[in-house]
C-alpha atoms as a PDB file:
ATOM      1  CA  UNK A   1       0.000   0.000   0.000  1.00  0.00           C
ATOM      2  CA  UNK A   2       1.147   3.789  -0.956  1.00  0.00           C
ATOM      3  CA  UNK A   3      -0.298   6.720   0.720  1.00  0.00           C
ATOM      4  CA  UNK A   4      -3.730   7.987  -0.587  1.00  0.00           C
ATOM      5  CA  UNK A   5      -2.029  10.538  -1.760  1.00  0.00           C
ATOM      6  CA  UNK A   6       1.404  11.563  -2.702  1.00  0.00           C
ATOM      7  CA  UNK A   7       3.533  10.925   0.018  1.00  0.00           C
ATOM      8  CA  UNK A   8       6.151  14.014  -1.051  1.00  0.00           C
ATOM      9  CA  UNK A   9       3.273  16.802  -0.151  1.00  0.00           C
ATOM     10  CA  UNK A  10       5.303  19.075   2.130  1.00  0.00           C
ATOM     11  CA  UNK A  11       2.280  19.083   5.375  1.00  0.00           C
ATOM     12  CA  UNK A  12       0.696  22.555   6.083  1.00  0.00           C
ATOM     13  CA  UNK A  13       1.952  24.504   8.802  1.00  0.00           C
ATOM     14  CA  UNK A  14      -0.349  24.857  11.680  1.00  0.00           C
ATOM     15  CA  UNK A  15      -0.070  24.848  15.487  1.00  0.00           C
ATOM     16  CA  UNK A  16      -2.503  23.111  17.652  1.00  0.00           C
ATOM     17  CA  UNK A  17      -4.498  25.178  19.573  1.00  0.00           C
ATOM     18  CA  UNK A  18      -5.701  23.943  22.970  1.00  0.00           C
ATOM     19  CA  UNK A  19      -9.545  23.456  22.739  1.00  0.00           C
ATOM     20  CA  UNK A  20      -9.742  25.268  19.350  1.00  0.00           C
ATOM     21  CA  UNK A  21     -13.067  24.603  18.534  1.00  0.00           C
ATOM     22  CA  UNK A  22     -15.004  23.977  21.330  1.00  0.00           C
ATOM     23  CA  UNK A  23     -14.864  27.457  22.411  1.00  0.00           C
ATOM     24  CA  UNK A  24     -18.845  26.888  23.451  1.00  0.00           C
ATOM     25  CA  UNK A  25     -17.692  23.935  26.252  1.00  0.00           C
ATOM     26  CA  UNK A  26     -16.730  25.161  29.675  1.00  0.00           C
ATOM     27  CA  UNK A  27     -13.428  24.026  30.358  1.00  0.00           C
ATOM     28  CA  UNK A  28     -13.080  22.415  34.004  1.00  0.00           C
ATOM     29  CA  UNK A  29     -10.087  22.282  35.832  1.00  0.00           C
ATOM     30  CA  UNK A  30      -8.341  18.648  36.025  1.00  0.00           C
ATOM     31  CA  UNK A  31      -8.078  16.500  39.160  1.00  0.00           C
ATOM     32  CA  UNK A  32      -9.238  12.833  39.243  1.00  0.00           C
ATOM     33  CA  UNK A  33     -11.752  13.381  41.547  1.00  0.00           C
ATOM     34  CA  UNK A  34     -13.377  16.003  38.838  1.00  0.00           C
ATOM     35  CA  UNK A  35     -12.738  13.943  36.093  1.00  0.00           C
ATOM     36  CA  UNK A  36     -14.413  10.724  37.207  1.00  0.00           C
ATOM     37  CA  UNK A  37     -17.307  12.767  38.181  1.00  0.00           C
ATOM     38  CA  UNK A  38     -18.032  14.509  34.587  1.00  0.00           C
ATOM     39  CA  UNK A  39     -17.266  11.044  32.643  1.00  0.00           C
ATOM     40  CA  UNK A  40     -19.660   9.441  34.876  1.00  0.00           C
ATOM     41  CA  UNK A  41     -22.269  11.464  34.518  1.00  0.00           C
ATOM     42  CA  UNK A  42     -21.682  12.057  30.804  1.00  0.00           C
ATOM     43  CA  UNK A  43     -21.540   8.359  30.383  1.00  0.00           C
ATOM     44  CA  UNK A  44     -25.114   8.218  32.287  1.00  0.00           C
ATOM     45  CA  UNK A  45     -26.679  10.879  30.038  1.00  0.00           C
ATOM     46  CA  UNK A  46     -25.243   8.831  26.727  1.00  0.00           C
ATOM     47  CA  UNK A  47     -26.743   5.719  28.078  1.00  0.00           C
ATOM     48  CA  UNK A  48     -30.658   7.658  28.626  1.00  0.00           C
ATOM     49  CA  UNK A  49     -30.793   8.793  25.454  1.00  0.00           C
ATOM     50  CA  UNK A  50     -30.290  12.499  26.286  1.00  0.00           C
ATOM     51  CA  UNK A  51     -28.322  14.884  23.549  1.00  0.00           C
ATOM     52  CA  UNK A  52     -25.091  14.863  25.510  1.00  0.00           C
ATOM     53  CA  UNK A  53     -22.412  17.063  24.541  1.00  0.00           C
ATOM     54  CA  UNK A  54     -19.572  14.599  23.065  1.00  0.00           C
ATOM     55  CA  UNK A  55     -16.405  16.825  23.597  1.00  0.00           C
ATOM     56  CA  UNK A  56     -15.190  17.656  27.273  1.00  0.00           C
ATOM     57  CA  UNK A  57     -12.115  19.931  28.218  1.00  0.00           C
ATOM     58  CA  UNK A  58      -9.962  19.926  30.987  1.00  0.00           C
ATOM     59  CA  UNK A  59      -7.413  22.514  31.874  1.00  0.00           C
ATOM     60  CA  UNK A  60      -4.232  22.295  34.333  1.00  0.00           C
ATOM     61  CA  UNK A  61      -3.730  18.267  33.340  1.00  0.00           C
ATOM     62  CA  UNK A  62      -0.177  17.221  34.032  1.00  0.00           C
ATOM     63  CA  UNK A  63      -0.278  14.326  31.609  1.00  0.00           C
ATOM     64  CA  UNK A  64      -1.888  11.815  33.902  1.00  0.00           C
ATOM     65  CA  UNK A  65      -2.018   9.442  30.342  1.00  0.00           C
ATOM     66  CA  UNK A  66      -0.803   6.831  32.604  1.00  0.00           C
ATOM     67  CA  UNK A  67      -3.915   7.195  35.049  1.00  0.00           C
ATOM     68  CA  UNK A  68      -6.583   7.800  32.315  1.00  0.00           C
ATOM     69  CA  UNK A  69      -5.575   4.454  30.297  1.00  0.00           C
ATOM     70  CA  UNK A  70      -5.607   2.633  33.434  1.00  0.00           C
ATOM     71  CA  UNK A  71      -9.607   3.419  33.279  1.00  0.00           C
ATOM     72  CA  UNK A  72     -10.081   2.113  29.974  1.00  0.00           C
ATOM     73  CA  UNK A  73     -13.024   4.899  29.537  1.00  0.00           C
ATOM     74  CA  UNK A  74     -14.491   4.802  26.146  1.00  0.00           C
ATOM     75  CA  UNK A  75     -13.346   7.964  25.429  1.00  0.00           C
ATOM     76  CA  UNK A  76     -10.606   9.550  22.973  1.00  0.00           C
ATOM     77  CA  UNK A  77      -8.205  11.548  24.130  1.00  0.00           C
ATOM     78  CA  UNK A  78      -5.899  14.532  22.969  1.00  0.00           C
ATOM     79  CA  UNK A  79      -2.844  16.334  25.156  1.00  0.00           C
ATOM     80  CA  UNK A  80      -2.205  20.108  23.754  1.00  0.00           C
ATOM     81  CA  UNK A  81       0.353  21.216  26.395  1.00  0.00           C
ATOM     82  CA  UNK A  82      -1.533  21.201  29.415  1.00  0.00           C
ATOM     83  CA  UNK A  83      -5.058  21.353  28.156  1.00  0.00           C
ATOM     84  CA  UNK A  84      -6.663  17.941  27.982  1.00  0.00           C
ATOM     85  CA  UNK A  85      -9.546  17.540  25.225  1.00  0.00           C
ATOM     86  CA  UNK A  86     -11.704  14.779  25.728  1.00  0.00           C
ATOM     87  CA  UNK A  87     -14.085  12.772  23.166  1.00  0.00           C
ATOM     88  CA  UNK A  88     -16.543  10.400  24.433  1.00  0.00           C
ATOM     89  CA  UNK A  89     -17.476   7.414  22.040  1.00  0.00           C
ATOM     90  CA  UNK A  90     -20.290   5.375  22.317  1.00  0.00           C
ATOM     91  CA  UNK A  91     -21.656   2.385  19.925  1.00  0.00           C
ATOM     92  CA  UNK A  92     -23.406   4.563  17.119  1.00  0.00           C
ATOM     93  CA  UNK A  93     -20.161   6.490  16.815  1.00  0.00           C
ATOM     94  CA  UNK A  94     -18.056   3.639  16.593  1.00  0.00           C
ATOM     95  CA  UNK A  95     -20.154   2.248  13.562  1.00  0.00           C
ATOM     96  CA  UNK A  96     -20.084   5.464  11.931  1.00  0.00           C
ATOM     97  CA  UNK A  97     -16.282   5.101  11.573  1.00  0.00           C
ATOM     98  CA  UNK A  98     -15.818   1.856  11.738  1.00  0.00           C
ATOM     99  CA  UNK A  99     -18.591   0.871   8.495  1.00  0.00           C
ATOM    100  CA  UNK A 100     -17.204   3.075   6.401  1.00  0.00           C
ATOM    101  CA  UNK A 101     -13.428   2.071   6.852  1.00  0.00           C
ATOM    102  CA  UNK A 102     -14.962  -1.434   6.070  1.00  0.00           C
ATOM    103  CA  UNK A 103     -16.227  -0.292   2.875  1.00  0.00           C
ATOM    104  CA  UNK A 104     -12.634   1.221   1.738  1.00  0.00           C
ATOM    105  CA  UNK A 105     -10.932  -2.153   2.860  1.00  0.00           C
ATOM    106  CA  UNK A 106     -13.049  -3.914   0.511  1.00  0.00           C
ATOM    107  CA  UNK A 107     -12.378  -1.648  -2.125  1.00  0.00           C
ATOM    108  CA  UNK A 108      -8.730  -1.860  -1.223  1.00  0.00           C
ATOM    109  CA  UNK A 109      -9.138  -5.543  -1.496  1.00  0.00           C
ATOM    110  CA  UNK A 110     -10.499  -5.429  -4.866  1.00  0.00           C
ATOM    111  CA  UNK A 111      -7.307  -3.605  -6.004  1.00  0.00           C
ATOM    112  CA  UNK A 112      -4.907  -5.847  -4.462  1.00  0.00           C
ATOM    113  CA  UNK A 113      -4.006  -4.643  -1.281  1.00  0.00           C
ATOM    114  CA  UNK A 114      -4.241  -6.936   1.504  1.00  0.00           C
ATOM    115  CA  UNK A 115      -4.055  -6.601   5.439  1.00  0.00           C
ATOM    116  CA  UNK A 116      -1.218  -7.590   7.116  1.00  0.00           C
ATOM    117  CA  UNK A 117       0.827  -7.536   3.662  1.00  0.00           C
ATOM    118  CA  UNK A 118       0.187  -4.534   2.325  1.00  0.00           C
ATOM    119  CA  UNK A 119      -1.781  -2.075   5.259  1.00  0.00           C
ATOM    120  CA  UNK A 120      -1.924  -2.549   9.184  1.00  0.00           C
ATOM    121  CA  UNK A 121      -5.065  -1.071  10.953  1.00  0.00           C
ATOM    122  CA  UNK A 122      -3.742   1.091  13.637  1.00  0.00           C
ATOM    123  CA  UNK A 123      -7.012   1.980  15.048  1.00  0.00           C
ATOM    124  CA  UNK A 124      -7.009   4.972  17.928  1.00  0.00           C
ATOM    125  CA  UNK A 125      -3.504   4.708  18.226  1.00  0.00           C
ATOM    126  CA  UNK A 126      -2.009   7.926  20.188  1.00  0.00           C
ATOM    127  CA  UNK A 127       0.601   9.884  17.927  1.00  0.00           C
ATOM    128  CA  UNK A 128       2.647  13.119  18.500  1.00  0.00           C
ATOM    129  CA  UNK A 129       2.579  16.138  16.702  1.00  0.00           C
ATOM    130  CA  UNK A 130       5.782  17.147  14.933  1.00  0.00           C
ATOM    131  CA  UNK A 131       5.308  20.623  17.169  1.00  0.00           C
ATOM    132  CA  UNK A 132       6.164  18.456  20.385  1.00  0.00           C
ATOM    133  CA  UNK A 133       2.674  20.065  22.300  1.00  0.00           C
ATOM    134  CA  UNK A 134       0.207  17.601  21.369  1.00  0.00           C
ATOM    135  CA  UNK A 135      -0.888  14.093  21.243  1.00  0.00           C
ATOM    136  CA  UNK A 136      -4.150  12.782  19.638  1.00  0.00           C
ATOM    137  CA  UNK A 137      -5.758   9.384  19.324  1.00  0.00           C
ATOM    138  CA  UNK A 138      -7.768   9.495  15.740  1.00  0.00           C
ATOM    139  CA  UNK A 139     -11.613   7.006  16.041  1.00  0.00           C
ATOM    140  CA  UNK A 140      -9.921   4.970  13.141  1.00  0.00           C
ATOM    141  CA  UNK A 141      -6.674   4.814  11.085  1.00  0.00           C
ATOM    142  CA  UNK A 142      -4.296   2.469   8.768  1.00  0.00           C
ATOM    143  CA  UNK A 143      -0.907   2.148   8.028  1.00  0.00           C
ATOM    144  CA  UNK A 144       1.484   0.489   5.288  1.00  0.00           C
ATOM    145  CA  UNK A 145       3.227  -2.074   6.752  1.00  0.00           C
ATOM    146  CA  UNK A 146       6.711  -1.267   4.826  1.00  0.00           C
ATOM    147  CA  UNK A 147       6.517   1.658   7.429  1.00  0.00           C
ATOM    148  CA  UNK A 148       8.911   1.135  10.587  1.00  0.00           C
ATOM    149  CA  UNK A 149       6.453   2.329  13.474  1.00  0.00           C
ATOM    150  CA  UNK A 150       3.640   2.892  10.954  1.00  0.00           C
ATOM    151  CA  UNK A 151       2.269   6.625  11.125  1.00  0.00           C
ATOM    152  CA  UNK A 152      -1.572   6.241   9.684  1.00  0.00           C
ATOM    153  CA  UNK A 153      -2.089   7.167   6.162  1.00  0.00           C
ATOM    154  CA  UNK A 154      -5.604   7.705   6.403  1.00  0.00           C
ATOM    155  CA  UNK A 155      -7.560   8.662   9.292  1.00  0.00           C
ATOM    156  CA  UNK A 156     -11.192   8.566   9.778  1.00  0.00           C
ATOM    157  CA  UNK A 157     -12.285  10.971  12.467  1.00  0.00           C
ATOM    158  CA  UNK A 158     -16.164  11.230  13.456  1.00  0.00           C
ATOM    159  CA  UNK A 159     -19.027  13.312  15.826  1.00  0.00           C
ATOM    160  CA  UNK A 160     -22.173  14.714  15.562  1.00  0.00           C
ATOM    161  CA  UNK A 161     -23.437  17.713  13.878  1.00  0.00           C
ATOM    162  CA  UNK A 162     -22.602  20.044  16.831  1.00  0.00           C
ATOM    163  CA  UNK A 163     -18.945  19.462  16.787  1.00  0.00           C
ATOM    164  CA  UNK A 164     -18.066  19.414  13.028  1.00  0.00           C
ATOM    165  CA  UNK A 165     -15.969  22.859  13.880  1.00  0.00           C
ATOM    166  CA  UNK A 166     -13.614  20.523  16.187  1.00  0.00           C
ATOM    167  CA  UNK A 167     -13.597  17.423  13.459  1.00  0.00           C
ATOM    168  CA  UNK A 168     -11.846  20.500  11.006  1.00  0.00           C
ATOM    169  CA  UNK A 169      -9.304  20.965  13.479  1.00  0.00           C
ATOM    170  CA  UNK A 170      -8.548  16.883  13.848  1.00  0.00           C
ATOM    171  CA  UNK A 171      -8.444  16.892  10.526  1.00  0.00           C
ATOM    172  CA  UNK A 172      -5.492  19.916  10.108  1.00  0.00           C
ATOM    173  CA  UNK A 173      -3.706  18.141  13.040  1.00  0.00           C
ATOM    174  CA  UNK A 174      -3.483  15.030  11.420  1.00  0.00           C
ATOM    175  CA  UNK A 175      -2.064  16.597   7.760  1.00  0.00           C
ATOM    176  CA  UNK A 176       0.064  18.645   9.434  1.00  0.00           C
ATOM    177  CA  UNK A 177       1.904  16.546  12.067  1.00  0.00           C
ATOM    178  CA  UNK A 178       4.124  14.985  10.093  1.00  0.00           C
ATOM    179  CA  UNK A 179       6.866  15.316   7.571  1.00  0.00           C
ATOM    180  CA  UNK A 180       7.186  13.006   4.050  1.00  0.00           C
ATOM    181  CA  UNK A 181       7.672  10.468   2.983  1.00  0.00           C
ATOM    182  CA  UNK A 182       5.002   8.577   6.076  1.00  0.00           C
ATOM    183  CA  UNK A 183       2.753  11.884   6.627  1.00  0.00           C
ATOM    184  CA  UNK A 184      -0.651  11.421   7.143  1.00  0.00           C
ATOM    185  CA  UNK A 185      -2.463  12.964   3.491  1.00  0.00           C
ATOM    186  CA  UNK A 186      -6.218  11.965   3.609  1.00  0.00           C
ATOM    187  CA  UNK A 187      -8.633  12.556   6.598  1.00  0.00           C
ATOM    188  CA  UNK A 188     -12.221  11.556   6.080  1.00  0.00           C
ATOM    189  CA  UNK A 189     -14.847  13.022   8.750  1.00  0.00           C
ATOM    190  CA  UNK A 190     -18.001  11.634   9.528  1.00  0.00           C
ATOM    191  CA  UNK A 191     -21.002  13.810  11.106  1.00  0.00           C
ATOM    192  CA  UNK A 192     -24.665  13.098  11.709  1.00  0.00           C
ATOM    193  CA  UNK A 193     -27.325  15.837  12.048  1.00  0.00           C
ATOM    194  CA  UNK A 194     -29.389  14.177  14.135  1.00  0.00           C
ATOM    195  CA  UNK A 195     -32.515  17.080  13.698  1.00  0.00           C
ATOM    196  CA  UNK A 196     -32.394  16.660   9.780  1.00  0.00           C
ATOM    197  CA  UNK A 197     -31.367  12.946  10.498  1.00  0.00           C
ATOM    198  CA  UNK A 198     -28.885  13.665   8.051  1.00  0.00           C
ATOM    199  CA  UNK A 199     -24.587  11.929   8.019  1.00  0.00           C
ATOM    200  CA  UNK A 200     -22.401  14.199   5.919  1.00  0.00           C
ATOM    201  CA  UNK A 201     -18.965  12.825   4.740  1.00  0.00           C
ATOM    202  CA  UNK A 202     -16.065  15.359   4.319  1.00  0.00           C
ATOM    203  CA  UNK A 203     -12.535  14.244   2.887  1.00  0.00           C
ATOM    204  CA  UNK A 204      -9.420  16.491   3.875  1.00  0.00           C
ATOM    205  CA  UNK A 205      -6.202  16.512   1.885  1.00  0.00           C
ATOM    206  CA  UNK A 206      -2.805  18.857   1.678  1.00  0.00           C
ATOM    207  CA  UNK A 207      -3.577  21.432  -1.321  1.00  0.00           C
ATOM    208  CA  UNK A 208      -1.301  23.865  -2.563  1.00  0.00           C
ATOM    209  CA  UNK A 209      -2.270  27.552  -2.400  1.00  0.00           C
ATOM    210  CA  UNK A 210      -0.941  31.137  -3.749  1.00  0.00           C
ATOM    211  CA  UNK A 211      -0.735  33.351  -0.238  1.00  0.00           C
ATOM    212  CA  UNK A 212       0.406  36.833  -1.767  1.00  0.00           C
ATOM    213  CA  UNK A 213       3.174  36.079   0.556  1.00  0.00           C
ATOM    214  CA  UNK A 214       6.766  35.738   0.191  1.00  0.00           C
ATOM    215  CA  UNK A 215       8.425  33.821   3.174  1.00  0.00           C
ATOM    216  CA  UNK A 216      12.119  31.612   2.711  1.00  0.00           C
ATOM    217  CA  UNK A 217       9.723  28.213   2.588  1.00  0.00           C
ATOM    218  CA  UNK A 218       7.596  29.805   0.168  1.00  0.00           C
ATOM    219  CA  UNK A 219       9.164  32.284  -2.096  1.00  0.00           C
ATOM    220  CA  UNK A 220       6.318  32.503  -4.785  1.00  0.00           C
ATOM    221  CA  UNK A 221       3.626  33.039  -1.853  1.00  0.00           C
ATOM    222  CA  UNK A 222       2.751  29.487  -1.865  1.00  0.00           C
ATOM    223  CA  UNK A 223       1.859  27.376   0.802  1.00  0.00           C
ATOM    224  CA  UNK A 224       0.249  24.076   1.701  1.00  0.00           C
ATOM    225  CA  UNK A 225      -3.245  23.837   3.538  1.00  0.00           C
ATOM    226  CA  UNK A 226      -5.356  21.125   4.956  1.00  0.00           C
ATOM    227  CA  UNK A 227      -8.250  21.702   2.641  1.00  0.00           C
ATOM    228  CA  UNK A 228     -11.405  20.292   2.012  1.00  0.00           C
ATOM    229  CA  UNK A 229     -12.145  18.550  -1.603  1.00  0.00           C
ATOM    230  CA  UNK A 230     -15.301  16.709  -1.083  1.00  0.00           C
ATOM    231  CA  UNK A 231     -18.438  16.271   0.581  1.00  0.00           C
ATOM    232  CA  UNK A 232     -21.369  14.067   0.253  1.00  0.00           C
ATOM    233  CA  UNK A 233     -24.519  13.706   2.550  1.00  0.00           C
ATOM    234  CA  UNK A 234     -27.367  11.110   2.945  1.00  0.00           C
ATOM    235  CA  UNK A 235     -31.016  12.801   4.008  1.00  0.00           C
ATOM    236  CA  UNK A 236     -32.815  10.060   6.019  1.00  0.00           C
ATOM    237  CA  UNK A 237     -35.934  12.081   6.111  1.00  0.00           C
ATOM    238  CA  UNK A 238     -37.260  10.330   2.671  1.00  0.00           C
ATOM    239  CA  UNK A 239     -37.474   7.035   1.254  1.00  0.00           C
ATOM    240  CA  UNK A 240     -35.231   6.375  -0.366  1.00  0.00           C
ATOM    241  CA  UNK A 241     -32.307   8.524   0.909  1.00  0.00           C
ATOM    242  CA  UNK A 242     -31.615  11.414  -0.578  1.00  0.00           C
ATOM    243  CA  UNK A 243     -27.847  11.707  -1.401  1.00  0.00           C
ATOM    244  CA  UNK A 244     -25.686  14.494  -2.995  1.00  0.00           C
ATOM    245  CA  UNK A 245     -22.240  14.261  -3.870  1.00  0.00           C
ATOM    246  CA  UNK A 246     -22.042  10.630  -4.693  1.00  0.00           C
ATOM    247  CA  UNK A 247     -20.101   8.824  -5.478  1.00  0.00           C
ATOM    248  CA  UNK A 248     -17.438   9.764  -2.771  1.00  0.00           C
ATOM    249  CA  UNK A 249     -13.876   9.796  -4.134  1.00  0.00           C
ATOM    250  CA  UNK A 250     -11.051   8.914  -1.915  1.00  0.00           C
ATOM    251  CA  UNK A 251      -7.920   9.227  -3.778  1.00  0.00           C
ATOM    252  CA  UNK A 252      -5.418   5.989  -3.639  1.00  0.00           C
ATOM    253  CA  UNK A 253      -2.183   5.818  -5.471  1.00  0.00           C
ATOM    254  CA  UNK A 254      -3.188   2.183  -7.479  1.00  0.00           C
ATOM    255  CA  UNK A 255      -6.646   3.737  -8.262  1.00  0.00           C
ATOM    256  CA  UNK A 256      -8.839   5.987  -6.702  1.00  0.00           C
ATOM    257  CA  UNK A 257     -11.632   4.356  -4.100  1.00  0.00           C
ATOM    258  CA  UNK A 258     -15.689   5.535  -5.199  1.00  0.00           C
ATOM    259  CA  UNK A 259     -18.263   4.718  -2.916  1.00  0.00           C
ATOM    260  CA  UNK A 260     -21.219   4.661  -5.215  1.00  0.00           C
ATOM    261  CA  UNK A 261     -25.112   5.902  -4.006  1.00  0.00           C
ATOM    262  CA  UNK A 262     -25.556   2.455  -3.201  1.00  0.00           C
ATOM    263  CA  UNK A 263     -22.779   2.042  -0.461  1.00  0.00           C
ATOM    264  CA  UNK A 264     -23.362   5.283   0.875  1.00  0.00           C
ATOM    265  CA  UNK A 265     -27.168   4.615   1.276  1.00  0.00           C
ATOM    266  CA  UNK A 266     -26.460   0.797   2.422  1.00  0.00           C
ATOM    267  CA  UNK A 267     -24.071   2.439   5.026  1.00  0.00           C
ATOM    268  CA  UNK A 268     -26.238   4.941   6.304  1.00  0.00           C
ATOM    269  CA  UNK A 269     -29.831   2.771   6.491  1.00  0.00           C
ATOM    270  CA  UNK A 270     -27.680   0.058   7.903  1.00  0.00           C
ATOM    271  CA  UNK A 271     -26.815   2.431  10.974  1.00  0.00           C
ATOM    272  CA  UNK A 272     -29.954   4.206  10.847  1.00  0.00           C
ATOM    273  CA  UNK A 273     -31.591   0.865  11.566  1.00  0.00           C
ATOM    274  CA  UNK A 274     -29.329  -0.720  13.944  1.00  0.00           C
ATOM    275  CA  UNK A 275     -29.756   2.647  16.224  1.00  0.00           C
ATOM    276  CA  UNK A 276     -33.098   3.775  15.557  1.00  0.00           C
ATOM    277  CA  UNK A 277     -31.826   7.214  14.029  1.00  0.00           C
END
């Protein structure tokens, strides 16, 4: 397996800022006491039903990874210097990601590339930005396998409609914290509207832009960005579906990966159903 993209894109600049985002969530200071509380009672309020914010911050967190992994909370974590972001997961989001990386491994099959041999699944693996502040764990991620320590090559990332501000900022983390030739250079996000009962897809890739800017990295005022190239959505609300944008490109080196009307509707009733959406 070669990246989805070329694996010689310089990676945008960009410098994580701590809860950048989620400006809306009240960030709580960090003890364990605290922390066990708010899971706990976030965990409750996923279980009733209720419309639970998904993202939690913490502030003054002395990287305690050590203590939170002990927990084994189904949560996802990220470390930007002391500011401690937390995502909570829960079964529906877990298929969201999880179905749809399905769907590209059987396309990846049908083009020759094969677990184990060609691609490792690294899941929510924690990685380190290149800017030495941060840590992240993506919801799902693979890998070639000629890599030594495999750094994903495409990350899936996914939330609900409330929170698709913070999935944008994943998704510039993740193309710009690392250098070629092993850099991360396709993000797919995952959201679900769950008033319009409506899942949007949106794919994230370096792209080279003209700035106006002359700087010693970029003397023709050009730069790289984490930009978006393509969106699709599937409207439960009628029968069938409604979907715009298909079919959903991801970009491969053998050949390029299209998930046709028919996946994207099979993935989203399939979920819809399962979870009563």
């Amino acid at each position: 397996m070669t990246s989805p993209a070329s694996s010689n894109i310089e990676p945008p600049a960009f410098d994580p800022q701590p809860a950048e985002g989620l400006e809306e969530i009240e960030i709580l200071p960090f003890t364990a006491a605290k922390f066990r509380k708010a899971i706990t009672e976030r965990l409750q309020a996923i279980h009733n039903g209720e419309d639970a914010q998904q993202w939690m911050v913490f502030s003054d967190f002395d990287s305690k990874l050590k203590y939170l992994d002990q927990r084994r909370y189904p949560i996802r974590v990220q470390v930007d210097g002391n500011t401690l972001v937390i995502k909570m997961v829960h079964p529906v989001h877990e298929a969201m990601h999880g179905d749809l990386l399905d769907l590209i491994k059987q396309e990846m099959w049908s083009m020759g590339l094969r677990a184990v041999h060609d691609y490792t699944n690294i899941g929510s693996g924690r990685f380190h930005h290149r800017s030495g502040t941060s840590s992240k764990e993506a919801d799902g991620s693979i890998a070639p396998t000629a890599q030594l320590q495999p750094w994903p090559a495409l990350v899936m990332e996914a939330g609900w409609s409330e929170s698709v501000s913070r999935l944008r900022i994943d998704a510039q983390w993740w193309l710009s914290a690392k250098l070629p030739p092993d850099n991360t250079t396709l993000v797919v996000l995952i959201s679900f509207k769950r008033p319009q009962r409506t899942f949007c897809f949106e794919k994230y890739e370096i792209a080279r832009t003209a700035t106006g800017i002359r700087t010693r990295s970029a003397p023709l005022g050009l730069r790289n960005i984490a930009r978006s190239t393509g969106t699709a959505t599937i409207d439960l609300r009628t029968t069938p579906p409604t979907i715009t944008g298909a079919p959903f490109i991801l970009p491969f080196a053998e050949r390029d990966i299209s998930l046709s009307a028919a996946d994207l509707e099979s993935w989203a009733t399939g979920i819809a159903t399962r979870w009563n959406l």
